[in-house]
C-alpha atoms as a PDB file:
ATOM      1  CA  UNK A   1       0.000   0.000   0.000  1.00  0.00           C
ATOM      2  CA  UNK A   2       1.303   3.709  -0.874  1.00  0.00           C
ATOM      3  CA  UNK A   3       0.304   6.942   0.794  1.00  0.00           C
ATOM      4  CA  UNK A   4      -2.178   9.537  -1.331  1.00  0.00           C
ATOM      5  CA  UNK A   5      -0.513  13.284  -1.620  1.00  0.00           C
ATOM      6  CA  UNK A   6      -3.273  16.007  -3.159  1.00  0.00           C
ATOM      7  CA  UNK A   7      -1.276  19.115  -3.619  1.00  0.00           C
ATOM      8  CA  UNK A   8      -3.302  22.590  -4.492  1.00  0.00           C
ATOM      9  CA  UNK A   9      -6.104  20.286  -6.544  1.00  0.00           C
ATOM     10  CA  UNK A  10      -8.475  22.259  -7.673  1.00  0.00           C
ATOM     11  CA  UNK A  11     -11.226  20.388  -9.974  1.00  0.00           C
ATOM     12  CA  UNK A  12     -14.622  20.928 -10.987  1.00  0.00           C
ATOM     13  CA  UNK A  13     -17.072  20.627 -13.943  1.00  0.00           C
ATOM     14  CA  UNK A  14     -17.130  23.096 -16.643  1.00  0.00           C
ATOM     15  CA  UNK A  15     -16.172  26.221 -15.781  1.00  0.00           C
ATOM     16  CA  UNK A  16     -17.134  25.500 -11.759  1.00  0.00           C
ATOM     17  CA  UNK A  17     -14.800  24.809  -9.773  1.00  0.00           C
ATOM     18  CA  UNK A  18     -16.266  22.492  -6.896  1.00  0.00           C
ATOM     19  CA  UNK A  19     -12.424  21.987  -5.239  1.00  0.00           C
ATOM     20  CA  UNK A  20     -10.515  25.028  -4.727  1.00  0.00           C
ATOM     21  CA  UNK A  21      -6.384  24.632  -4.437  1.00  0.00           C
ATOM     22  CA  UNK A  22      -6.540  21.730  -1.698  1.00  0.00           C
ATOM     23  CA  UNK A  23      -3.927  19.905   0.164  1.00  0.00           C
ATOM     24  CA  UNK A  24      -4.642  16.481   1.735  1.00  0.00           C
ATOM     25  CA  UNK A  25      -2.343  13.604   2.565  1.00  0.00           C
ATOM     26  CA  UNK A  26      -3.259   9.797   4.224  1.00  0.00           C
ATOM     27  CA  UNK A  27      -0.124   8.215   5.280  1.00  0.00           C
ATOM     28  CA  UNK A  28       0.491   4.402   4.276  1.00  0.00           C
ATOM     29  CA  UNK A  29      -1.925   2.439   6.048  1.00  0.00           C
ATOM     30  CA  UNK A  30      -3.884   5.077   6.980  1.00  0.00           C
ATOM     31  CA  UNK A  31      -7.828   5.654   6.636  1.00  0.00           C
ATOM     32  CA  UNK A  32      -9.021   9.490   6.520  1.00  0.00           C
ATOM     33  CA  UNK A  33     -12.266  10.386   6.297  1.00  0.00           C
ATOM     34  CA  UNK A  34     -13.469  13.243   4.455  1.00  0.00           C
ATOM     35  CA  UNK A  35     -16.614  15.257   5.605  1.00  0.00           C
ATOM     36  CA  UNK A  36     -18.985  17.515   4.473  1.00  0.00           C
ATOM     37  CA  UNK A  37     -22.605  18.260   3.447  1.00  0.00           C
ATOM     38  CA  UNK A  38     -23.769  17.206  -0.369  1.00  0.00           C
ATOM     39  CA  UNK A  39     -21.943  19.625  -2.656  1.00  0.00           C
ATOM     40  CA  UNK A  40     -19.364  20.143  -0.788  1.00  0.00           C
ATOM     41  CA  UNK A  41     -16.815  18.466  -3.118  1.00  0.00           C
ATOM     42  CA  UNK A  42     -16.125  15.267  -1.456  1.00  0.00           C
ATOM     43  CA  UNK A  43     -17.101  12.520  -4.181  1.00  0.00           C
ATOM     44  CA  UNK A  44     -14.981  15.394  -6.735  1.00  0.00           C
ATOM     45  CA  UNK A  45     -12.299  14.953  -4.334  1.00  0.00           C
ATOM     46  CA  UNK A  46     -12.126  10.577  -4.876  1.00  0.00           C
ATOM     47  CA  UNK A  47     -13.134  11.208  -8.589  1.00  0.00           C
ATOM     48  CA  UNK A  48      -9.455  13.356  -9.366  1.00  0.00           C
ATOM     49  CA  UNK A  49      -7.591  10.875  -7.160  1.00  0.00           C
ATOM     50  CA  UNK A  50      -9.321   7.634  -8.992  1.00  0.00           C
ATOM     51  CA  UNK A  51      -8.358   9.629 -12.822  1.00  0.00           C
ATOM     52  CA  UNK A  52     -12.380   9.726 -13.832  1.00  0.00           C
ATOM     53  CA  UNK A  53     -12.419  13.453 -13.537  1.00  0.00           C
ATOM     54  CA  UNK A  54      -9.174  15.711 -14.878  1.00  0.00           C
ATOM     55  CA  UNK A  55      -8.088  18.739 -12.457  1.00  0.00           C
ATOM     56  CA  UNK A  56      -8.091  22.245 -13.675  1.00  0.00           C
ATOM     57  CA  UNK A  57      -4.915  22.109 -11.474  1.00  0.00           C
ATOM     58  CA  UNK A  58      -2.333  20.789  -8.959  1.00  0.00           C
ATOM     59  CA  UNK A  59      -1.171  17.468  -8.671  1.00  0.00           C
ATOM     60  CA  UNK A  60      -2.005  13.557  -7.179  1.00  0.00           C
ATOM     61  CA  UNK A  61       0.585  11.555  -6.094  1.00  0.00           C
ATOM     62  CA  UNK A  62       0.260   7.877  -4.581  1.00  0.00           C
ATOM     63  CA  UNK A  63       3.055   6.593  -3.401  1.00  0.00           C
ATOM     64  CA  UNK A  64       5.168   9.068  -4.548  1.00  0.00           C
ATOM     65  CA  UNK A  65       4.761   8.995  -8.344  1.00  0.00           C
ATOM     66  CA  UNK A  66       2.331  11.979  -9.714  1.00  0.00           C
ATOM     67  CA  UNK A  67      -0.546  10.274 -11.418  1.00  0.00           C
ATOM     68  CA  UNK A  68      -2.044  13.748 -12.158  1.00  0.00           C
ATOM     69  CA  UNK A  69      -0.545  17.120 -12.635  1.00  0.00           C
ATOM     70  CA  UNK A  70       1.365  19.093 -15.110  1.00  0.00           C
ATOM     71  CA  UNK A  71       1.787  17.124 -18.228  1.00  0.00           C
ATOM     72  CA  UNK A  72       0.946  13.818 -16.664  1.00  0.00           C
ATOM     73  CA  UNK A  73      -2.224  11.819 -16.490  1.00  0.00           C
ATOM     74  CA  UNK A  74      -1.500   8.227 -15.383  1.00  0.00           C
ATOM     75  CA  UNK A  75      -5.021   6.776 -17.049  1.00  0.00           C
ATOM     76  CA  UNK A  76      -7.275   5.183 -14.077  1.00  0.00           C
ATOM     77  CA  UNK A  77      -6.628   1.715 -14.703  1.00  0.00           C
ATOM     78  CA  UNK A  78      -2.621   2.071 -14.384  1.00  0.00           C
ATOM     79  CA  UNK A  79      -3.109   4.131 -10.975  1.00  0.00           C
ATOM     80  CA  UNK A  80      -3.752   1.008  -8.588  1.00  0.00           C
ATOM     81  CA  UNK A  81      -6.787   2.072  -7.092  1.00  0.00           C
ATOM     82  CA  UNK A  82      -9.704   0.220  -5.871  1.00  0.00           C
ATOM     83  CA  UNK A  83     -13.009   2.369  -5.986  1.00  0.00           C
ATOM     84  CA  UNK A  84     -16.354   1.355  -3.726  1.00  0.00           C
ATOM     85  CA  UNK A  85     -19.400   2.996  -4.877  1.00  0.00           C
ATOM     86  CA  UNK A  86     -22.009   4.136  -2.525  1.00  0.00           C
ATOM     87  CA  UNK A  87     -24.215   1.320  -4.708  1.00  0.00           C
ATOM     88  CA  UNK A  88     -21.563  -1.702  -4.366  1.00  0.00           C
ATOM     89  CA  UNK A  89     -21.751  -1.351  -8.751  1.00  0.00           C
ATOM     90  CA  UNK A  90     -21.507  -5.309  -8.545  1.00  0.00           C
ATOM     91  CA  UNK A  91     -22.835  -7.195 -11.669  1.00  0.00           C
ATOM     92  CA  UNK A  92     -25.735  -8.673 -11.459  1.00  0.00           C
ATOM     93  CA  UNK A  93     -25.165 -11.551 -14.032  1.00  0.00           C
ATOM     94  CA  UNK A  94     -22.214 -12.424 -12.232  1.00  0.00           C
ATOM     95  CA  UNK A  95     -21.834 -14.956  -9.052  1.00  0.00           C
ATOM     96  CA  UNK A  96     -20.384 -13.341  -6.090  1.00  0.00           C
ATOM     97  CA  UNK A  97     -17.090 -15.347  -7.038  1.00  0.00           C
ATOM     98  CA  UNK A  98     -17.348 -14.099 -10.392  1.00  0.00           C
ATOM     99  CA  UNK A  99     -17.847 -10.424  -9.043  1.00  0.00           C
ATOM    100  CA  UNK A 100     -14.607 -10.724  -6.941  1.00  0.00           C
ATOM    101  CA  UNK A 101     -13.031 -12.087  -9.529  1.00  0.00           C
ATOM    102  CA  UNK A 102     -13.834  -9.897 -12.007  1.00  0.00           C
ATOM    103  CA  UNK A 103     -10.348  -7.710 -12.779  1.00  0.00           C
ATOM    104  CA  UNK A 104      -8.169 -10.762 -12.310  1.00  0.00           C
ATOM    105  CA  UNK A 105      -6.199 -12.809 -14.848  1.00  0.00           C
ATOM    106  CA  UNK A 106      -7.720 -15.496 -16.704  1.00  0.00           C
ATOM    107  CA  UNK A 107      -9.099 -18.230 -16.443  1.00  0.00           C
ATOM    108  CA  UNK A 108     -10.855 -16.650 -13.143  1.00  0.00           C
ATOM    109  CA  UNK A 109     -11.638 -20.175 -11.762  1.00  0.00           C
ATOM    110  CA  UNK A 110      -8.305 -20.684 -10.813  1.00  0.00           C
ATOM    111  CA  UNK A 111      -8.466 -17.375  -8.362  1.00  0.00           C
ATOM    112  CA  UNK A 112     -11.183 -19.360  -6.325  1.00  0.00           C
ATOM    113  CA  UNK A 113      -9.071 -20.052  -3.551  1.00  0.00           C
ATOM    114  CA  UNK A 114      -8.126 -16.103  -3.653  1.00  0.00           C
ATOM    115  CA  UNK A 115     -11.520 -14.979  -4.002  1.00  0.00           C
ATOM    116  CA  UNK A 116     -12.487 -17.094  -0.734  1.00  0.00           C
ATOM    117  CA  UNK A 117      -9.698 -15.354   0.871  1.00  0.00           C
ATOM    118  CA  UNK A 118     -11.004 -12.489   0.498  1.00  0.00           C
ATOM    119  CA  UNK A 119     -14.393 -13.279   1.449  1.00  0.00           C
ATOM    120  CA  UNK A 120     -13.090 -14.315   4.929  1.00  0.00           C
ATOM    121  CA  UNK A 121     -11.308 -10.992   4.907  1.00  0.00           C
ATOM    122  CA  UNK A 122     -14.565  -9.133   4.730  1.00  0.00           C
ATOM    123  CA  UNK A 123     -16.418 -11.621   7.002  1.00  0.00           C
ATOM    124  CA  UNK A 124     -18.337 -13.645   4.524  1.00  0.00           C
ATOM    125  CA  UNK A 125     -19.196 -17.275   4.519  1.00  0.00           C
ATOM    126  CA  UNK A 126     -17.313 -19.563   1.415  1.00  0.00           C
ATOM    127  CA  UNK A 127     -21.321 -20.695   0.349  1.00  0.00           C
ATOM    128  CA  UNK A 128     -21.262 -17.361  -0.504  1.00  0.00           C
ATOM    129  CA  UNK A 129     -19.401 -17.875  -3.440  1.00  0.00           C
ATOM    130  CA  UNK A 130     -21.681 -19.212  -5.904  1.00  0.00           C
ATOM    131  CA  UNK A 131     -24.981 -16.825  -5.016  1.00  0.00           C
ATOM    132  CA  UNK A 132     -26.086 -13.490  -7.369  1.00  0.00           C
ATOM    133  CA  UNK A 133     -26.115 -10.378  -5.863  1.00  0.00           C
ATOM    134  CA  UNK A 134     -29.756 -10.138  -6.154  1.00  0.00           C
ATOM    135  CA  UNK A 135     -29.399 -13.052  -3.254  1.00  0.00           C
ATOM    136  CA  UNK A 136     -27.449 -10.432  -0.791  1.00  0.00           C
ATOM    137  CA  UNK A 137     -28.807  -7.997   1.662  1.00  0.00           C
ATOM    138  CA  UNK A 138     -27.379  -4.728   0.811  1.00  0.00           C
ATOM    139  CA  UNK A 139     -24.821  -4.957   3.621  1.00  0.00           C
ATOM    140  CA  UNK A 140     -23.222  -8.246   2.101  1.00  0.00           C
ATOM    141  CA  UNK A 141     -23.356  -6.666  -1.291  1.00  0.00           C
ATOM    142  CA  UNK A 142     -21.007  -3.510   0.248  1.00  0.00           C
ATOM    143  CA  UNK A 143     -18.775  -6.007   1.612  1.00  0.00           C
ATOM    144  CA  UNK A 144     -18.375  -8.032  -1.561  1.00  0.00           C
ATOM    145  CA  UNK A 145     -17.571  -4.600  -3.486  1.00  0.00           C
ATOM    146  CA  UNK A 146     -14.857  -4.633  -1.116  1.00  0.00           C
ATOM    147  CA  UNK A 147     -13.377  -7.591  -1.549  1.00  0.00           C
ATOM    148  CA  UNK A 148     -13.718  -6.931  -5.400  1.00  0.00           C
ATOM    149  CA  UNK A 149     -11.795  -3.680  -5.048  1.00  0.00           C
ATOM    150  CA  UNK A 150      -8.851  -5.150  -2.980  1.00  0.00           C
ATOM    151  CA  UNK A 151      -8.578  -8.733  -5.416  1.00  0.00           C
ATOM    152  CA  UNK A 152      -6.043  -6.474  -7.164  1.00  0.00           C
ATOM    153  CA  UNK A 153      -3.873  -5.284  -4.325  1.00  0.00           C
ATOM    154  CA  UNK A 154      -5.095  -2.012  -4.897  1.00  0.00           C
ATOM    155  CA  UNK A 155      -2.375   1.050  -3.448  1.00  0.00           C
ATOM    156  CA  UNK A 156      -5.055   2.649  -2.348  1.00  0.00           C
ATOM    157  CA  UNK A 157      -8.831   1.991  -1.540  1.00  0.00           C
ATOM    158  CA  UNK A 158     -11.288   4.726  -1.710  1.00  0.00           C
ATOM    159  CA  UNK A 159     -15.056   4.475  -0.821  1.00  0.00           C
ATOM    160  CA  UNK A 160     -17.947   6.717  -1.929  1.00  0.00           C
ATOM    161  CA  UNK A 161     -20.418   6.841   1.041  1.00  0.00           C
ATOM    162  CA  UNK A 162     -20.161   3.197   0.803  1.00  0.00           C
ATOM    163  CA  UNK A 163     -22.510   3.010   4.085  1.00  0.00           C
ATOM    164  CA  UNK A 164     -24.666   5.419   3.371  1.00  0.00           C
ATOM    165  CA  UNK A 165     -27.820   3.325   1.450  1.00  0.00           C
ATOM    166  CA  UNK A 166     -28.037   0.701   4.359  1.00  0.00           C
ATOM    167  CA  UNK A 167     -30.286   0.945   7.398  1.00  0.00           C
ATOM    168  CA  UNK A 168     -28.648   1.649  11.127  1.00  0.00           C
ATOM    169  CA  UNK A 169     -28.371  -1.785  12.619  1.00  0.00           C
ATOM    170  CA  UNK A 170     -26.748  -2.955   8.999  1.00  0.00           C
ATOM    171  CA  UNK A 171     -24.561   0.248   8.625  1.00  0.00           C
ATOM    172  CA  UNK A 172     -23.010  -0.391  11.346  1.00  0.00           C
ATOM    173  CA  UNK A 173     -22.170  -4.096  11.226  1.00  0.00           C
ATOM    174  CA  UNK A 174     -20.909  -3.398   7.912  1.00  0.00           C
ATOM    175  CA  UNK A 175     -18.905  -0.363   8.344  1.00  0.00           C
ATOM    176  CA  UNK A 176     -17.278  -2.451  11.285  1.00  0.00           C
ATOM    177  CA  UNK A 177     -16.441  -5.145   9.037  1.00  0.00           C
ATOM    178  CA  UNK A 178     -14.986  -2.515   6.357  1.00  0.00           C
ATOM    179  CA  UNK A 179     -12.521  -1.116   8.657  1.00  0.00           C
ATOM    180  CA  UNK A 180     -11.445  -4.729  10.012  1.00  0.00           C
ATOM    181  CA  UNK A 181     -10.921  -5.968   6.641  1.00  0.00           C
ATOM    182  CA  UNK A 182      -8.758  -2.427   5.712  1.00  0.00           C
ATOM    183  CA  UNK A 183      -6.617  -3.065   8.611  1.00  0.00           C
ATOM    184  CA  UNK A 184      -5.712  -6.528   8.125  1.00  0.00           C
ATOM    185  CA  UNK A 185      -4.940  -5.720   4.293  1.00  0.00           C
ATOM    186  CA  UNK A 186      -2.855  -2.569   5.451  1.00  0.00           C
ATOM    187  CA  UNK A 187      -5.147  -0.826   2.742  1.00  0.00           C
ATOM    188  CA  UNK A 188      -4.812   2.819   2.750  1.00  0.00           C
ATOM    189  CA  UNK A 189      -7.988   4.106   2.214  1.00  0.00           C
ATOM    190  CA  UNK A 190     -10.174   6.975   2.066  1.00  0.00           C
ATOM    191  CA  UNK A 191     -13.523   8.027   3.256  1.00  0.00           C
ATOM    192  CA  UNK A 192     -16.122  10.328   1.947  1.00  0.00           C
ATOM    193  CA  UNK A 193     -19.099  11.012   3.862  1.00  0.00           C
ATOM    194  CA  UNK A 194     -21.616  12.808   5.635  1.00  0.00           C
ATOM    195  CA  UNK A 195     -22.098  11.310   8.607  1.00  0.00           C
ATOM    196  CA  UNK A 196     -20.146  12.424  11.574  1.00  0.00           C
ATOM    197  CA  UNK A 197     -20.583   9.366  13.463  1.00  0.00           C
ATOM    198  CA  UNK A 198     -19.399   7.234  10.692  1.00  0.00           C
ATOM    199  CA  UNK A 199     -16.242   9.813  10.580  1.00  0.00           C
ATOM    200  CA  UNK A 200     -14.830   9.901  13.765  1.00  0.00           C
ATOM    201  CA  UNK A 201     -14.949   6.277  14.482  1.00  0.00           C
ATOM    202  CA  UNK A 202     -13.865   4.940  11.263  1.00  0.00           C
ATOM    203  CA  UNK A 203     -11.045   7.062  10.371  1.00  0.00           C
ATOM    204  CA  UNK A 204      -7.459   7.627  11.788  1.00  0.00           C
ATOM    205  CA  UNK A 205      -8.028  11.228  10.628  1.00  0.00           C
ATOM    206  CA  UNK A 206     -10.847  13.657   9.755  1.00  0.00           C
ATOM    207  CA  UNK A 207     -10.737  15.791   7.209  1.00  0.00           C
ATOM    208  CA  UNK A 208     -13.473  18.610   6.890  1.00  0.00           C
ATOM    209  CA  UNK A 209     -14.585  20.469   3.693  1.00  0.00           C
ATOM    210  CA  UNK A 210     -16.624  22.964   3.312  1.00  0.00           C
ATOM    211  CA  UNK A 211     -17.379  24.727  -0.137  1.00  0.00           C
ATOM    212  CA  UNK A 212     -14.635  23.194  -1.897  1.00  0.00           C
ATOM    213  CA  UNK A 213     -12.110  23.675   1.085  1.00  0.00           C
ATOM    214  CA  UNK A 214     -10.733  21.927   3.835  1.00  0.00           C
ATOM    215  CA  UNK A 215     -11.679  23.700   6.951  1.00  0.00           C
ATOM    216  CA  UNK A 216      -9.589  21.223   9.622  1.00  0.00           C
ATOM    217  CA  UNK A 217      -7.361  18.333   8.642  1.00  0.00           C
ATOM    218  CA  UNK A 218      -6.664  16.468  12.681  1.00  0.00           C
ATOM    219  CA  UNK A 219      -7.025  13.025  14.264  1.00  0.00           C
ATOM    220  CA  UNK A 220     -10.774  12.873  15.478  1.00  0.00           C
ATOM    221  CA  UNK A 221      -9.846  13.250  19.147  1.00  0.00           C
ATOM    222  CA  UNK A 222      -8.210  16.489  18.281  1.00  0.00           C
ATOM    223  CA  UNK A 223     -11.079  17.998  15.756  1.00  0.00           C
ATOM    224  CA  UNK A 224     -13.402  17.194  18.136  1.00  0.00           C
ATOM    225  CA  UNK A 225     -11.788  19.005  21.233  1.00  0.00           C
ATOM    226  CA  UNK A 226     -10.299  21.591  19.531  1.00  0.00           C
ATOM    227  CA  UNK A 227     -12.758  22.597  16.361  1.00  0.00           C
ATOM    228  CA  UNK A 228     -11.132  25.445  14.262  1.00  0.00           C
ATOM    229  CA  UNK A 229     -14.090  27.148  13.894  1.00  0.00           C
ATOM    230  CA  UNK A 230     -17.986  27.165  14.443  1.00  0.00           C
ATOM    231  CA  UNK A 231     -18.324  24.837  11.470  1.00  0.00           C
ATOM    232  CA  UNK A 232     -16.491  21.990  12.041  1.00  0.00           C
ATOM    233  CA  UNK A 233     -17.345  22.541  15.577  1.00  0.00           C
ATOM    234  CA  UNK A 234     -21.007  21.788  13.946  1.00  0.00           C
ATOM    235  CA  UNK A 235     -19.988  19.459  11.351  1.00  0.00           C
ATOM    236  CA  UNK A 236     -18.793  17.068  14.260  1.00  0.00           C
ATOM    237  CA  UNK A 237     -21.749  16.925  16.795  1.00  0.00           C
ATOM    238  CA  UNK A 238     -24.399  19.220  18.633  1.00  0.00           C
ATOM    239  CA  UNK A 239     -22.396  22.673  19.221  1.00  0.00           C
ATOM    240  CA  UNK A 240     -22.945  24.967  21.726  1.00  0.00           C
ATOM    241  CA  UNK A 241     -22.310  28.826  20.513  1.00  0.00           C
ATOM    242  CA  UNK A 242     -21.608  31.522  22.909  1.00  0.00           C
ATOM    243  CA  UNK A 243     -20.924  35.206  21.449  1.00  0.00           C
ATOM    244  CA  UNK A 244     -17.796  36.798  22.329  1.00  0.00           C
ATOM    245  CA  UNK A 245     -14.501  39.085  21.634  1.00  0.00           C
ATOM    246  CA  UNK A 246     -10.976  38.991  22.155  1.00  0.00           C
ATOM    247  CA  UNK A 247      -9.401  40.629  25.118  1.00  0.00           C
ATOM    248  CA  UNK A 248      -6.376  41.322  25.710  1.00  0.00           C
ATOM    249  CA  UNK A 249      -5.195  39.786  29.272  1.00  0.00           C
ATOM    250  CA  UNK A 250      -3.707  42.518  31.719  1.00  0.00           C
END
């Protein structure tokens, strides 16, 4: 796994921008989540990184080699990174095996004992190899987009509100699950999403983003205690506002 450097990105569609010069980095092994209302800029954000939208400017790294930025554009396939959509995207025609399978080598039937890997990774059952998505609850779908997107050994794993379709009991178990199978891959991922819950107990960092900016970029301990301003102070739980002015001590 590789660490993910964003460096003055800013990316939009048309002539709107939607990201405006930002800065991010998740450290190798790492999982940051990014937070912020709809509009914000956070699925923008995973779209530059992943090469399916350009950047009017600035640069991507992962793992040290610029995949995006002045004169280069590494196309999305040759970037090593394994994309979760907030849908699971799995194939409907396709057996769960099949699904995991699907961006590996042929013949895929000799990745079976792979593929069964991976389901234990993400807390699946092996009978669960030869069912059809339409035989899933959404929960087990998410989880089987997972092990999809890290069959390739992705450097990176990024997830678009991957939890956010699913009810609370199921969000839950599956979000838990996500972030156990992460760990034991070493996956760096990251997080968008709207949910501050889901942020600061997922997530080795929190980043915050507001109108196309990062507002606060901490561990969730520290954005939580020490908000730099009312928004993210808002963004991460109820906030209590009291009016006031510097003073000067004597």
């Amino acid at each position: 796994m590789s660490d993910v450097e964003v460096s003055g990105v800013t990316a939009g569609y048309g002539r709107q921008p939607v990201l405006h010069e930002i800065d991010l980095r998740v450290p190798t092994g790492t999982t940051t989540a990014v937070l912020g209302d709809s509009g914000s800029g956070k699925s923008t954000l995973l779209k530059v990184i992943a090469g399916f939208v350009a950047p009017i400017g600035g640069s991507v790294a992962i793992g040290g080699r610029t995949v995006v930025g002045p004169g280069v554009h590494v196309a999305p396939e040759r970037r090593g990174v394994g994309y979760v959509r907030q849908d699971g995207g799995l194939f409907p025609h396709l057996t769960v095996a099949g699904n995991v399978a699907f961006g590996l080598p042929f013949p895929r039937r000799r990745h079976r004992p792979k593929v069964l890997e991976l389901l234990d990774l993400v807390g699946l059952p092996a009978e669960m190899a030869d069912r059809t998505p339409d035989q899933l609850s959404g929960g087990q779908q998410q989880r089987v987009a997972l092990a999809r997107a890290l069959a390739l050994e992705p450097s990176v794993v990024l997830l678009d509100e991957p939890f956010s379709a699913l009810d609370t009991a199921l969000r839950e178990a599956t979000r838990e699950a996500t972030g156990q199978a992460l760990r034991a891959a070493g996956a760096t991922a990251l997080l968008v999403t709207h949910d501050q819950q889901e942020a600061l107990s997922f997530a080795d960092e929190v980043a915050i983003l507001r109108d196309g900016r990062f507002r606060q970029v901490a561990p969730p301990r520290v954005a939580y205690e020490s908000p730099a301003d009312a928004h993210v102070a808002g963004s991460l739980g109820d906030a209590v506002l009291l009016p006031g002015s510097p003073r000067a001590a004597r």
